[in-house]
PDB file of N, CA and C in Angstrom:
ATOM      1  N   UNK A   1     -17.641  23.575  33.606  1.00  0.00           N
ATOM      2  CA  UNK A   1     -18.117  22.840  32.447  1.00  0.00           C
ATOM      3  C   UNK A   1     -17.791  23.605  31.165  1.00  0.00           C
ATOM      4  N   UNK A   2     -18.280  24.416  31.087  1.00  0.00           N
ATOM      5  CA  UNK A   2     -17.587  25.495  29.950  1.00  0.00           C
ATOM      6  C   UNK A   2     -16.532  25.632  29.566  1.00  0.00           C
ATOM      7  N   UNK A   3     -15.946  25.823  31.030  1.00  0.00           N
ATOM      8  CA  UNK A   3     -14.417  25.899  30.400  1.00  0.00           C
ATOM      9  C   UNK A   3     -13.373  24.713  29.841  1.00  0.00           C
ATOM     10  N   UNK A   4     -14.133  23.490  30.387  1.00  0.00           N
ATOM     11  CA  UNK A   4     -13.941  22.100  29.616  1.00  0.00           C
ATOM     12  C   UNK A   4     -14.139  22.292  28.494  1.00  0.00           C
ATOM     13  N   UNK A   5     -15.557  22.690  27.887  1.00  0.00           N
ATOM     14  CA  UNK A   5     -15.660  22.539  26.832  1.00  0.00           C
ATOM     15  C   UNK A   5     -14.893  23.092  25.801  1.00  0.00           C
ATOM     16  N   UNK A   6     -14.539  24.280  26.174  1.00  0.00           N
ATOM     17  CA  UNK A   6     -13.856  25.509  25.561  1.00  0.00           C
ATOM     18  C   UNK A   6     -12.509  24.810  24.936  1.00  0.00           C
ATOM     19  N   UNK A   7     -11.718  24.153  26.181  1.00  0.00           N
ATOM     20  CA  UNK A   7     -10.589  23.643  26.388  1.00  0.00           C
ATOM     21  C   UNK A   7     -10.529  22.611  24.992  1.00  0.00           C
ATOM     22  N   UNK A   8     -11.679  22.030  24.986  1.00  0.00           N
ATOM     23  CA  UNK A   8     -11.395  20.834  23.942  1.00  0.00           C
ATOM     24  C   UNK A   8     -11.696  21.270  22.795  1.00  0.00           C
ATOM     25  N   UNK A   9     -12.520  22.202  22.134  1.00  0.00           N
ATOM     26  CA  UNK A   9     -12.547  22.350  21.248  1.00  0.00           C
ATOM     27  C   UNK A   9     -11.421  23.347  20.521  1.00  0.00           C
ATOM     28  N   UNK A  10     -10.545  23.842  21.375  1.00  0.00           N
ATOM     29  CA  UNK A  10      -9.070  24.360  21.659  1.00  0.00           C
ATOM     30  C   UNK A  10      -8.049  23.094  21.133  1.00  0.00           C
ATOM     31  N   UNK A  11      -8.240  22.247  21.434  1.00  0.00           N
ATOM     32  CA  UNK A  11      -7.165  21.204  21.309  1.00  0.00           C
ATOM     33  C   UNK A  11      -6.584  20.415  19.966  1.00  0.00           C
ATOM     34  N   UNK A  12      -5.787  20.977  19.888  1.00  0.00           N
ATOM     35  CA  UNK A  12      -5.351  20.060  18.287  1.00  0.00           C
ATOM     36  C   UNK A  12      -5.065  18.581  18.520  1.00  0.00           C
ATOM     37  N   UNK A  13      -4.849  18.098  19.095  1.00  0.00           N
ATOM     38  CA  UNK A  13      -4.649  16.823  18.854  1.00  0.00           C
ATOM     39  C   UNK A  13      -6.404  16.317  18.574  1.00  0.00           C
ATOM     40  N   UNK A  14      -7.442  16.968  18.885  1.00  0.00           N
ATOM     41  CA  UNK A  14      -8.920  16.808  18.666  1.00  0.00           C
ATOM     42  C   UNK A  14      -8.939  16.814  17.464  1.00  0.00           C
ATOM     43  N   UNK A  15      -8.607  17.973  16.999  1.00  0.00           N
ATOM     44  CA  UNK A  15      -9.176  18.775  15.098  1.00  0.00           C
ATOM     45  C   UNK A  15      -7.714  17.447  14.024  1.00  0.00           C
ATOM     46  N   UNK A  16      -6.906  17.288  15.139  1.00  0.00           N
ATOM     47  CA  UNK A  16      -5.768  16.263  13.798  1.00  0.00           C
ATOM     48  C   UNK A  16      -6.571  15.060  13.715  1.00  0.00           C
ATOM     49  N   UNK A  17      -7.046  14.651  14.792  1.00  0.00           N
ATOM     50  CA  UNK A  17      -7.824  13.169  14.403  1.00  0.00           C
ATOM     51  C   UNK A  17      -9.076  13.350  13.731  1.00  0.00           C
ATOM     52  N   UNK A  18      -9.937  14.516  14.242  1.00  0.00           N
ATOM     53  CA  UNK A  18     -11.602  14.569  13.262  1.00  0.00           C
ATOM     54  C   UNK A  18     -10.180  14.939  11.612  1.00  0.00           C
ATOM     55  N   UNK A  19      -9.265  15.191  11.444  1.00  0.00           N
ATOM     56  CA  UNK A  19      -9.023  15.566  10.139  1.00  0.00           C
ATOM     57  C   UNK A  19      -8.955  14.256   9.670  1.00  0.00           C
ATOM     58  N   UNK A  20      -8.049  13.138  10.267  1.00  0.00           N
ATOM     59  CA  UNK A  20      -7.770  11.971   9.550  1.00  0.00           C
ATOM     60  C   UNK A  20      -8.837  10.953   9.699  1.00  0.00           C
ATOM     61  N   UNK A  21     -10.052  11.224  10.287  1.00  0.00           N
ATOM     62  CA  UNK A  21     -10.877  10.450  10.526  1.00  0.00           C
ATOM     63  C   UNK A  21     -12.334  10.966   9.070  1.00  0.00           C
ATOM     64  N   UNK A  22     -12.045  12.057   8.630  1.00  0.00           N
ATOM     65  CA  UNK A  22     -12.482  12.082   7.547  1.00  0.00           C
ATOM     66  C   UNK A  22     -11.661  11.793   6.499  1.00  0.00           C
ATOM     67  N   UNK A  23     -10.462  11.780   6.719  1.00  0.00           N
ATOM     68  CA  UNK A  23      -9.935  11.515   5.245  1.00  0.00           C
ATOM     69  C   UNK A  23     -10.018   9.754   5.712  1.00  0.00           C
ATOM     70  N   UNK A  24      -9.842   9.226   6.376  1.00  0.00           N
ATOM     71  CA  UNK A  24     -10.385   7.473   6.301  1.00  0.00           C
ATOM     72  C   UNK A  24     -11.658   6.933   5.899  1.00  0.00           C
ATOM     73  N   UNK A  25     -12.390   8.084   6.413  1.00  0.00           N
ATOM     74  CA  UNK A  25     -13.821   7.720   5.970  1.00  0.00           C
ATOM     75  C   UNK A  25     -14.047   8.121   4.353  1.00  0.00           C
ATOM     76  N   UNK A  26     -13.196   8.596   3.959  1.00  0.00           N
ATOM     77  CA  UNK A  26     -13.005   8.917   2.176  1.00  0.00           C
ATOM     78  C   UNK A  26     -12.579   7.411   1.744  1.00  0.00           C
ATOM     79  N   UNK A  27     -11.546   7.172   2.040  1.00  0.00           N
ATOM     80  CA  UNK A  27     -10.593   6.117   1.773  1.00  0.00           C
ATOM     81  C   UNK A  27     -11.437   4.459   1.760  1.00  0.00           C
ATOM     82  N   UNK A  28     -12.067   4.711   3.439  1.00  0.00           N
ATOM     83  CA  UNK A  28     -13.169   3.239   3.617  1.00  0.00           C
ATOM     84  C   UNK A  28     -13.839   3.320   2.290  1.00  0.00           C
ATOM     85  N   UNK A  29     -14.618   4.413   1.870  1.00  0.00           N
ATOM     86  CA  UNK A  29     -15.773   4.812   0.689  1.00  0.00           C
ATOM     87  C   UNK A  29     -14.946   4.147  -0.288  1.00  0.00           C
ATOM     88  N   UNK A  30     -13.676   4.474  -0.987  1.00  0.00           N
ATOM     89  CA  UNK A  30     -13.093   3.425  -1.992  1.00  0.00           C
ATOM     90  C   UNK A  30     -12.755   2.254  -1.751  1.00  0.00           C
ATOM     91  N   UNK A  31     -12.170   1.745  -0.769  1.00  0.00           N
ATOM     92  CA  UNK A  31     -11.844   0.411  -0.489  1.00  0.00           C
ATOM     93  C   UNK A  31     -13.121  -0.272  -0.562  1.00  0.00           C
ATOM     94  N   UNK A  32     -14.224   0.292  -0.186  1.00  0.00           N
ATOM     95  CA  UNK A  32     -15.342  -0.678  -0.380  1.00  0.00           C
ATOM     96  C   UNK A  32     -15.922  -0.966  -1.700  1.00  0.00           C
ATOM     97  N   UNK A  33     -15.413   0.345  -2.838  1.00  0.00           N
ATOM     98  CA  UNK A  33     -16.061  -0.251  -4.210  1.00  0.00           C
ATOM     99  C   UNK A  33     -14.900  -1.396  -4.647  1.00  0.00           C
ATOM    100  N   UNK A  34     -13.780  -1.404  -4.057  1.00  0.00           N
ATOM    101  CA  UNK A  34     -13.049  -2.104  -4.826  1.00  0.00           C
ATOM    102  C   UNK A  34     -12.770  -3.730  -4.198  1.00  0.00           C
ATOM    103  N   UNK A  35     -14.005  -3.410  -2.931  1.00  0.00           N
ATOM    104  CA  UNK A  35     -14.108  -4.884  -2.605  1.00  0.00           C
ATOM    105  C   UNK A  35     -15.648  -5.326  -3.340  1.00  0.00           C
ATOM    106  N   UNK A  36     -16.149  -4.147  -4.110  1.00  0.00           N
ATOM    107  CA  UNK A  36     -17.233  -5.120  -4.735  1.00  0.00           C
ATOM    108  C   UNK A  36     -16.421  -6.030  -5.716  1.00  0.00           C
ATOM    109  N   UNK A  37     -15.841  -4.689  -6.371  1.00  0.00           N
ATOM    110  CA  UNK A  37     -14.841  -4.877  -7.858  1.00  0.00           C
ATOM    111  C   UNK A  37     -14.495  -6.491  -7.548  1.00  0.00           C
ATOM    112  N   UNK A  38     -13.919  -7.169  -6.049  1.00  0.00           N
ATOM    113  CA  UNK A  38     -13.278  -8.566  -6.111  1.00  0.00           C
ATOM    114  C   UNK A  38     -14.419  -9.074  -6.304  1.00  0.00           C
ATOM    115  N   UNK A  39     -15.456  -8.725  -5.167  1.00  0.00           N
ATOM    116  CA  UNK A  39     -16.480  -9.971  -5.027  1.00  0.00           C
ATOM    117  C   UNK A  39     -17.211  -9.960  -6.423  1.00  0.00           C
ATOM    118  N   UNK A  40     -16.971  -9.395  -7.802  1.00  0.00           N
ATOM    119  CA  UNK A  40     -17.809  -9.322  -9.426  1.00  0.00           C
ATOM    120  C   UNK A  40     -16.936 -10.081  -9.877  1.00  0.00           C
ATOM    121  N   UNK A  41     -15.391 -10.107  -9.584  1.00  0.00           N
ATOM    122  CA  UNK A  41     -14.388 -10.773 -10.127  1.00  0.00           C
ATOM    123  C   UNK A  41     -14.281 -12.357 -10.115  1.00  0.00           C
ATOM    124  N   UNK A  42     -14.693 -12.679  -8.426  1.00  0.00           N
ATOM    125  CA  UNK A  42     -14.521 -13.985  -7.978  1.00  0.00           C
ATOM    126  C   UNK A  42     -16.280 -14.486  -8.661  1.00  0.00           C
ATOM    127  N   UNK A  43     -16.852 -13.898  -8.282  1.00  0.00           N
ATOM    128  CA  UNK A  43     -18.303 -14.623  -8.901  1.00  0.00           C
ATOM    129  C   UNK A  43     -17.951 -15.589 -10.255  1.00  0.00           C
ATOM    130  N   UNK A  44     -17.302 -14.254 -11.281  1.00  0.00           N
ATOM    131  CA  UNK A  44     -17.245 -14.436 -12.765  1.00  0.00           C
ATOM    132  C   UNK A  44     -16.306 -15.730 -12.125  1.00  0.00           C
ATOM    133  N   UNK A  45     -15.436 -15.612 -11.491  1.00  0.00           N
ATOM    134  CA  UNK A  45     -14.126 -16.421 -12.178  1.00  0.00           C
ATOM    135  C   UNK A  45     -14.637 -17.995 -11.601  1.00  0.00           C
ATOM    136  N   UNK A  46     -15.296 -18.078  -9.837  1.00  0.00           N
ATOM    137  CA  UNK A  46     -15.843 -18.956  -9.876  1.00  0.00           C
ATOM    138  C   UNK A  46     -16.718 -20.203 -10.614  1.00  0.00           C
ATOM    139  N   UNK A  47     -17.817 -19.121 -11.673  1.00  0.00           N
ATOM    140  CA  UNK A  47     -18.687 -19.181 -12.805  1.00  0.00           C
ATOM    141  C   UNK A  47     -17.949 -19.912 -13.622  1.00  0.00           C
ATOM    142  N   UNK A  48     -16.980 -19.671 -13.863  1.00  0.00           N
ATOM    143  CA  UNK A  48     -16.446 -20.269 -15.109  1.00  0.00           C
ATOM    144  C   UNK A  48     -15.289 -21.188 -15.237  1.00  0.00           C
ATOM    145  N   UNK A  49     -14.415 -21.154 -13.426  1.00  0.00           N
ATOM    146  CA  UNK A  49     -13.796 -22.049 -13.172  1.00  0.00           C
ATOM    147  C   UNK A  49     -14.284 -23.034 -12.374  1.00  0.00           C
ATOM    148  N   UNK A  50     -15.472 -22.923 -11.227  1.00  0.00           N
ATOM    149  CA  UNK A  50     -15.775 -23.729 -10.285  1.00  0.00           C
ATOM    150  C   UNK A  50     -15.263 -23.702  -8.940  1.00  0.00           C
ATOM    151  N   UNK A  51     -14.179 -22.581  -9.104  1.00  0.00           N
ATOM    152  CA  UNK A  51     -13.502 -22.272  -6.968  1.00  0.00           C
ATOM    153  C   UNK A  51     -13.109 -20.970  -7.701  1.00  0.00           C
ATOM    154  N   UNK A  52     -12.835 -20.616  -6.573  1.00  0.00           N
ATOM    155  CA  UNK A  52     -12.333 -18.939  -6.419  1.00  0.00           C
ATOM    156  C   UNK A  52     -10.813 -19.038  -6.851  1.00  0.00           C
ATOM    157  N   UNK A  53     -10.608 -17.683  -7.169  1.00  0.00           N
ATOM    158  CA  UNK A  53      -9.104 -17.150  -7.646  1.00  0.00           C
ATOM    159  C   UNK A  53      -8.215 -17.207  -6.154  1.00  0.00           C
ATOM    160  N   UNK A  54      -7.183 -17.803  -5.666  1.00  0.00           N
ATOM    161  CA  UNK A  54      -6.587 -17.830  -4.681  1.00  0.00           C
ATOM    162  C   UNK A  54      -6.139 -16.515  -4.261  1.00  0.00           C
ATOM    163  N   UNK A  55      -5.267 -15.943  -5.342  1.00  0.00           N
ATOM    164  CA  UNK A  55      -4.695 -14.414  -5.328  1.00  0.00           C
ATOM    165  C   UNK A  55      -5.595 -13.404  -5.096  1.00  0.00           C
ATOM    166  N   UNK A  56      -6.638 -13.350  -5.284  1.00  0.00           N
ATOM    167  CA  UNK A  56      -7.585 -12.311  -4.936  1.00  0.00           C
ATOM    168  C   UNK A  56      -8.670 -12.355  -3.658  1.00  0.00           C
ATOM    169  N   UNK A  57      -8.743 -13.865  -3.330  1.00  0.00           N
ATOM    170  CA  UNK A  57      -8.894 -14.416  -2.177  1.00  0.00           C
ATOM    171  C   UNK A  57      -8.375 -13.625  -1.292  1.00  0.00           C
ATOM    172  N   UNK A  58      -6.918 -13.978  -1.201  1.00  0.00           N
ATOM    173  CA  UNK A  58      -6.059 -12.897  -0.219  1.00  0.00           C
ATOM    174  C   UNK A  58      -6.214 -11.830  -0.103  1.00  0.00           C
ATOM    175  N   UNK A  59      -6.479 -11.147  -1.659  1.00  0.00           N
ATOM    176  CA  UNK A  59      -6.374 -10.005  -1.735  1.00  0.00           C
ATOM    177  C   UNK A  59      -7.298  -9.158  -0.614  1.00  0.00           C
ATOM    178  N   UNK A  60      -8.574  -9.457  -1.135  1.00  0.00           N
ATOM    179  CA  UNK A  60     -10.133  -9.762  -0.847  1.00  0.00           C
ATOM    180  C   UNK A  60      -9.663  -9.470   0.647  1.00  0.00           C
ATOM    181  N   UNK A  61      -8.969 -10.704   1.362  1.00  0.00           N
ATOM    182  CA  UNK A  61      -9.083 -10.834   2.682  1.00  0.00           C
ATOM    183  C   UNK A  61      -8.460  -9.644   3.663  1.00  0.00           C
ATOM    184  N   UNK A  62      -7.489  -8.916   3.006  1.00  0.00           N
ATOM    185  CA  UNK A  62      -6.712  -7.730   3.323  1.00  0.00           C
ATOM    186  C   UNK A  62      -7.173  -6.779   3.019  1.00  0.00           C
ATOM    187  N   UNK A  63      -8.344  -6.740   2.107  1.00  0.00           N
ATOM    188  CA  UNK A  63      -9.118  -5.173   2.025  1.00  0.00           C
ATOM    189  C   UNK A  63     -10.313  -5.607   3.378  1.00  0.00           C
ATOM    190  N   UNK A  64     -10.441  -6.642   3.314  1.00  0.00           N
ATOM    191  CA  UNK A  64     -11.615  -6.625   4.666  1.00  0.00           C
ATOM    192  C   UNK A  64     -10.597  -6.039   6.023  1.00  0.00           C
ATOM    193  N   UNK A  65      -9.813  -6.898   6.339  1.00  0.00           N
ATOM    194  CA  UNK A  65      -8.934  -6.238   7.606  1.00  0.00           C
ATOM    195  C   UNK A  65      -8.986  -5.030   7.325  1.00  0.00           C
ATOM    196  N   UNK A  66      -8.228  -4.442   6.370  1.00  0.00           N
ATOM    197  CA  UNK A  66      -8.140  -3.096   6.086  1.00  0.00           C
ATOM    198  C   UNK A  66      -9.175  -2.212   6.553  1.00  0.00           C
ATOM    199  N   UNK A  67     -10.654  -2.337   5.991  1.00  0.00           N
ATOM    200  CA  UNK A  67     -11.546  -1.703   6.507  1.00  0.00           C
ATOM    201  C   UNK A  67     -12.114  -1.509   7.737  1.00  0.00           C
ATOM    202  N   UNK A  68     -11.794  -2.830   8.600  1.00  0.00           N
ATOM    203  CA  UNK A  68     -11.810  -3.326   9.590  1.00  0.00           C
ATOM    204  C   UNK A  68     -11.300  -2.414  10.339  1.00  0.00           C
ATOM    205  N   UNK A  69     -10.184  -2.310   9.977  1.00  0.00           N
ATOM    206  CA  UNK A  69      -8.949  -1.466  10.978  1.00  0.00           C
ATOM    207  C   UNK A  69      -9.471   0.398  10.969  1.00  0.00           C
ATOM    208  N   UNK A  70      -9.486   0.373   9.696  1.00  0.00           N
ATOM    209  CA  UNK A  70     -10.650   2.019   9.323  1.00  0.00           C
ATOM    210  C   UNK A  70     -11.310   2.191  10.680  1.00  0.00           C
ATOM    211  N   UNK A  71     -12.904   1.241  10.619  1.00  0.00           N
ATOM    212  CA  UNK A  71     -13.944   1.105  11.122  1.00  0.00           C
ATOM    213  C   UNK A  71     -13.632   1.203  13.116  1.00  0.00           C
ATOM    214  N   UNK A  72     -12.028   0.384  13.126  1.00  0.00           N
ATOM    215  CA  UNK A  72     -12.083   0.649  14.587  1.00  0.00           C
ATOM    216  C   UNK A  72     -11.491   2.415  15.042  1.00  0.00           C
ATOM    217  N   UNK A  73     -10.619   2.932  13.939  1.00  0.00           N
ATOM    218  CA  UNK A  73     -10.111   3.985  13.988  1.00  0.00           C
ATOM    219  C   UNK A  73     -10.962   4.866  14.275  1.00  0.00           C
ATOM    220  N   UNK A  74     -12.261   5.098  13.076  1.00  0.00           N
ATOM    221  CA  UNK A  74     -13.033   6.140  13.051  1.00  0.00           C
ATOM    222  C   UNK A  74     -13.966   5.611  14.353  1.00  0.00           C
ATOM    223  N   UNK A  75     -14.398   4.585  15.193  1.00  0.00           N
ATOM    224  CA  UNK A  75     -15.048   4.677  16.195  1.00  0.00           C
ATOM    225  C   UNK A  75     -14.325   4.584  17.547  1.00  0.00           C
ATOM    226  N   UNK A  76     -13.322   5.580  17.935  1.00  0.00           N
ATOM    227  CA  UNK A  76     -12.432   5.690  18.758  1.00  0.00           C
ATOM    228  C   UNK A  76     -11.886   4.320  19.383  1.00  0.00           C
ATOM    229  N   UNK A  77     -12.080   3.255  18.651  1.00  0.00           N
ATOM    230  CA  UNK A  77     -11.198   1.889  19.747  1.00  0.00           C
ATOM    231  C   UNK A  77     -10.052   1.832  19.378  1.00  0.00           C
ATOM    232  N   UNK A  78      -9.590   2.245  18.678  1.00  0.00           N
ATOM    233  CA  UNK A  78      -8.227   2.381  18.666  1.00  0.00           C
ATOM    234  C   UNK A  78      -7.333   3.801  18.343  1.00  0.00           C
ATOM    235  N   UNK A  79      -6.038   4.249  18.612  1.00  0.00           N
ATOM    236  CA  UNK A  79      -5.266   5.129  18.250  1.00  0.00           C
ATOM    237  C   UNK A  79      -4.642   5.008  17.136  1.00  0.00           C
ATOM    238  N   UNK A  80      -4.271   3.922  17.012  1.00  0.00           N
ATOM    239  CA  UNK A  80      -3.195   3.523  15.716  1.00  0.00           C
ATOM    240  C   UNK A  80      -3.974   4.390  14.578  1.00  0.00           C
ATOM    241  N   UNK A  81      -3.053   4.785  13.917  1.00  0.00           N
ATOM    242  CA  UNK A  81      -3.709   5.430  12.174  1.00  0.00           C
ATOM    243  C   UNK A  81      -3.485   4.192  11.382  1.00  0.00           C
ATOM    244  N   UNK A  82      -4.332   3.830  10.385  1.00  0.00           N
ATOM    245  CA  UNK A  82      -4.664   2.618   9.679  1.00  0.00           C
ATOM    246  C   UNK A  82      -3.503   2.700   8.467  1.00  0.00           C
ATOM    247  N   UNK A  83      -3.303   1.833   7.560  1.00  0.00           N
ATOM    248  CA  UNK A  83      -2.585   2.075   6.252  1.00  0.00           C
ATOM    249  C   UNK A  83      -2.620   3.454   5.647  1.00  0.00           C
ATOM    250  N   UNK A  84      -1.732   4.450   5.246  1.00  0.00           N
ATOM    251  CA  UNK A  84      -0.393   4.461   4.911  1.00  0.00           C
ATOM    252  C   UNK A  84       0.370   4.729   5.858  1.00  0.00           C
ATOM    253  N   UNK A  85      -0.126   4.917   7.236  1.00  0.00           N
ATOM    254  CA  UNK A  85       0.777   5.248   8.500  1.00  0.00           C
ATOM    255  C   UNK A  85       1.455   4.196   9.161  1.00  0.00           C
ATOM    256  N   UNK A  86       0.936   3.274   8.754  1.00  0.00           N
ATOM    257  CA  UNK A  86       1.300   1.910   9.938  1.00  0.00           C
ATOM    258  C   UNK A  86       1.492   0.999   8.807  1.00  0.00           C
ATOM    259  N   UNK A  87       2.299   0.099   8.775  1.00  0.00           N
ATOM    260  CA  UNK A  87       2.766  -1.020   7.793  1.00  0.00           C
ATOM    261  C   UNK A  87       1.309  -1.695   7.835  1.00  0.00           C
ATOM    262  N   UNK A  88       1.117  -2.655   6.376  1.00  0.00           N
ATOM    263  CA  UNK A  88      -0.144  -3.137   5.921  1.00  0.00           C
ATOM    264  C   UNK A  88      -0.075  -4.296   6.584  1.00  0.00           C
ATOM    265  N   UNK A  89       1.095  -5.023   7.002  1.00  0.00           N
ATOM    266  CA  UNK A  89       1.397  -6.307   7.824  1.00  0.00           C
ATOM    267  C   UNK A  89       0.804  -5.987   9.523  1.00  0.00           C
ATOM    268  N   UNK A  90       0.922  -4.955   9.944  1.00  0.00           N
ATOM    269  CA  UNK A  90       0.166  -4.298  11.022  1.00  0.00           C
ATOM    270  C   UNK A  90      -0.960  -5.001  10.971  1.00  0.00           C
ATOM    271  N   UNK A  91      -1.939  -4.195   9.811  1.00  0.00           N
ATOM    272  CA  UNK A  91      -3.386  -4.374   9.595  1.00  0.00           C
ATOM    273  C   UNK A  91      -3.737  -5.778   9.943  1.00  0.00           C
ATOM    274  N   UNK A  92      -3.010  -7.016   9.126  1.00  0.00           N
ATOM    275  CA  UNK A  92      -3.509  -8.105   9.048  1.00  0.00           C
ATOM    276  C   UNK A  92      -3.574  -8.324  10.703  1.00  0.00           C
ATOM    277  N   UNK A  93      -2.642  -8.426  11.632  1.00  0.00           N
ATOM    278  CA  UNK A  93      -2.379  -8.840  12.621  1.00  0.00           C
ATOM    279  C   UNK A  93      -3.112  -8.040  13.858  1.00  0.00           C
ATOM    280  N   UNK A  94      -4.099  -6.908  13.376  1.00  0.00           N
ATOM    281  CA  UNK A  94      -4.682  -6.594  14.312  1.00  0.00           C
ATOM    282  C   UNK A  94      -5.938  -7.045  15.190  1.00  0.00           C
ATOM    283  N   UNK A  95      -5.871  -7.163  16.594  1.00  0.00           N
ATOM    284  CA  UNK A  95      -6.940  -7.680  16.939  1.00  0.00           C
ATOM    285  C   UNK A  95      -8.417  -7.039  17.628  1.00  0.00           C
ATOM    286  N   UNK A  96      -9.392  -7.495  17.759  1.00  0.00           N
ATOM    287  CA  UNK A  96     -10.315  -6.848  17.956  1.00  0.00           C
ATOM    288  C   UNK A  96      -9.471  -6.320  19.857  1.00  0.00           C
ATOM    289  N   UNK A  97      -9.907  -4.787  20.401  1.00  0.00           N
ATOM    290  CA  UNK A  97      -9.563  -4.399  21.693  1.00  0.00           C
ATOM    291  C   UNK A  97     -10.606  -5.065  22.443  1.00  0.00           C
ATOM    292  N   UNK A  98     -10.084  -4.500  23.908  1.00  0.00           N
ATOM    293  CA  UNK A  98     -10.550  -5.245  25.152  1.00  0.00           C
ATOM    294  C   UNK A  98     -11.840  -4.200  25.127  1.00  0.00           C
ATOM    295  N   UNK A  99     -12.257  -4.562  26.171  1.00  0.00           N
ATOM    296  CA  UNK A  99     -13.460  -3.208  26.349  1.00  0.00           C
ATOM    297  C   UNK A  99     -13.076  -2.780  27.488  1.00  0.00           C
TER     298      UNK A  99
END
Protein backbone atom coordinates (compact mmCIF):
# COMPACT_ATOMS: atom_id res chain seq x y z
CA UNK A 1 0.00 0.00 0.00
CA UNK A 2 2.68 2.45 0.64
CA UNK A 3 4.51 1.77 -1.92
CA UNK A 4 1.42 2.54 -4.19
CA UNK A 5 1.10 5.43 -2.64
CA UNK A 6 4.61 6.56 -2.89
CA UNK A 7 4.48 5.52 -6.60
CA UNK A 8 1.71 8.02 -7.37
CA UNK A 9 2.60 10.78 -5.80
CA UNK A 10 6.00 10.13 -7.88
CA UNK A 11 4.13 10.35 -11.07
CA UNK A 12 4.09 13.24 -13.38
CA UNK A 13 1.55 12.64 -15.50
CA UNK A 14 -0.48 13.12 -11.76
CA UNK A 15 1.26 16.70 -10.82
CA UNK A 16 0.71 17.76 -15.08
CA UNK A 17 -3.01 17.31 -14.70
CA UNK A 18 -3.52 18.71 -10.79
CA UNK A 19 -1.31 21.64 -12.77
CA UNK A 20 -3.87 22.15 -15.61
CA UNK A 21 -6.71 21.40 -13.54
CA UNK A 22 -5.92 24.48 -11.54
CA UNK A 23 -5.14 26.60 -14.18
CA UNK A 24 -8.95 25.59 -15.64
CA UNK A 25 -10.34 26.16 -12.52
CA UNK A 26 -8.77 29.88 -12.90
CA UNK A 27 -10.08 30.13 -16.37
CA UNK A 28 -13.90 28.48 -15.36
CA UNK A 29 -13.64 31.57 -12.50
CA UNK A 30 -13.50 34.06 -15.67
CA UNK A 31 -15.61 32.49 -18.11
CA UNK A 32 -18.23 32.63 -15.54
CA UNK A 33 -18.06 36.50 -14.94
CA UNK A 34 -18.24 36.91 -18.50
CA UNK A 35 -21.27 34.77 -18.75
CA UNK A 36 -22.88 37.12 -16.25
CA UNK A 37 -21.42 40.06 -18.42
CA UNK A 38 -24.00 38.22 -21.43
CA UNK A 39 -26.79 37.37 -19.22
CA UNK A 40 -26.68 41.85 -18.01
CA UNK A 41 -26.32 42.31 -21.75
CA UNK A 42 -29.29 40.19 -23.02
CA UNK A 43 -31.61 41.38 -20.05
CA UNK A 44 -30.80 45.16 -21.13
CA UNK A 45 -31.10 44.36 -24.77
CA UNK A 46 -34.23 42.19 -24.33
CA UNK A 47 -35.66 45.31 -22.11
CA UNK A 48 -35.48 47.46 -24.73
CA UNK A 49 -35.86 45.35 -27.79
CA UNK A 50 -38.38 42.61 -26.67
CA UNK A 51 -36.14 39.14 -27.78
CA UNK A 52 -32.68 38.50 -27.20
CA UNK A 53 -29.53 39.49 -29.26
CA UNK A 54 -29.05 36.36 -31.62
CA UNK A 55 -25.12 36.86 -31.70
CA UNK A 56 -24.65 36.67 -28.14
CA UNK A 57 -27.22 34.01 -27.82
CA UNK A 58 -24.61 31.86 -29.48
CA UNK A 59 -22.16 33.38 -27.92
CA UNK A 60 -23.75 32.76 -24.45
CA UNK A 61 -24.33 29.17 -25.67
CA UNK A 62 -20.50 28.35 -26.24
CA UNK A 63 -19.34 29.81 -23.00
CA UNK A 64 -21.89 27.35 -21.33
CA UNK A 65 -20.39 24.23 -23.33
CA UNK A 66 -17.19 25.68 -22.63
CA UNK A 67 -17.59 25.49 -18.95
CA UNK A 68 -19.25 22.44 -19.30
CA UNK A 69 -16.31 20.85 -20.85
CA UNK A 70 -13.99 22.61 -17.81
CA UNK A 71 -16.41 21.05 -15.24
CA UNK A 72 -16.06 17.46 -16.88
CA UNK A 73 -12.17 17.91 -17.07
CA UNK A 74 -11.61 19.05 -13.54
CA UNK A 75 -13.97 16.06 -12.27
CA UNK A 76 -11.93 13.31 -13.94
CA UNK A 77 -14.73 12.25 -16.76
CA UNK A 78 -12.86 13.12 -19.20
CA UNK A 79 -9.02 13.32 -20.53
CA UNK A 80 -9.37 15.71 -23.26
CA UNK A 81 -7.81 19.27 -22.12
CA UNK A 82 -10.64 21.84 -22.76
CA UNK A 83 -10.02 25.11 -25.05
CA UNK A 84 -6.83 26.29 -25.93
CA UNK A 85 -5.72 22.63 -26.37
CA UNK A 86 -8.46 21.17 -28.32
CA UNK A 87 -10.27 23.21 -31.13
CA UNK A 88 -13.44 25.29 -29.68
CA UNK A 89 -15.58 23.29 -32.42
CA UNK A 90 -14.50 20.18 -30.20
CA UNK A 91 -16.20 21.85 -27.20
CA UNK A 92 -19.52 22.42 -28.89
CA UNK A 93 -19.76 18.78 -30.02
CA UNK A 94 -18.93 17.25 -26.83
CA UNK A 95 -21.05 14.79 -25.20
CA UNK A 96 -21.95 14.00 -21.78
CA UNK A 97 -19.57 10.22 -21.06
CA UNK A 98 -20.90 6.84 -20.39
CA UNK A 99 -20.52 5.84 -16.79
Amino acid sequence: MDEQVSYNLAEFDIWKRFFFMLVFAAIASLVRLLIWAVTAFQVVFALLTGRANQHILSFGRSLSVYTYHIMLYLTFCTETLPFPFTAWNLTADLQLPEQ
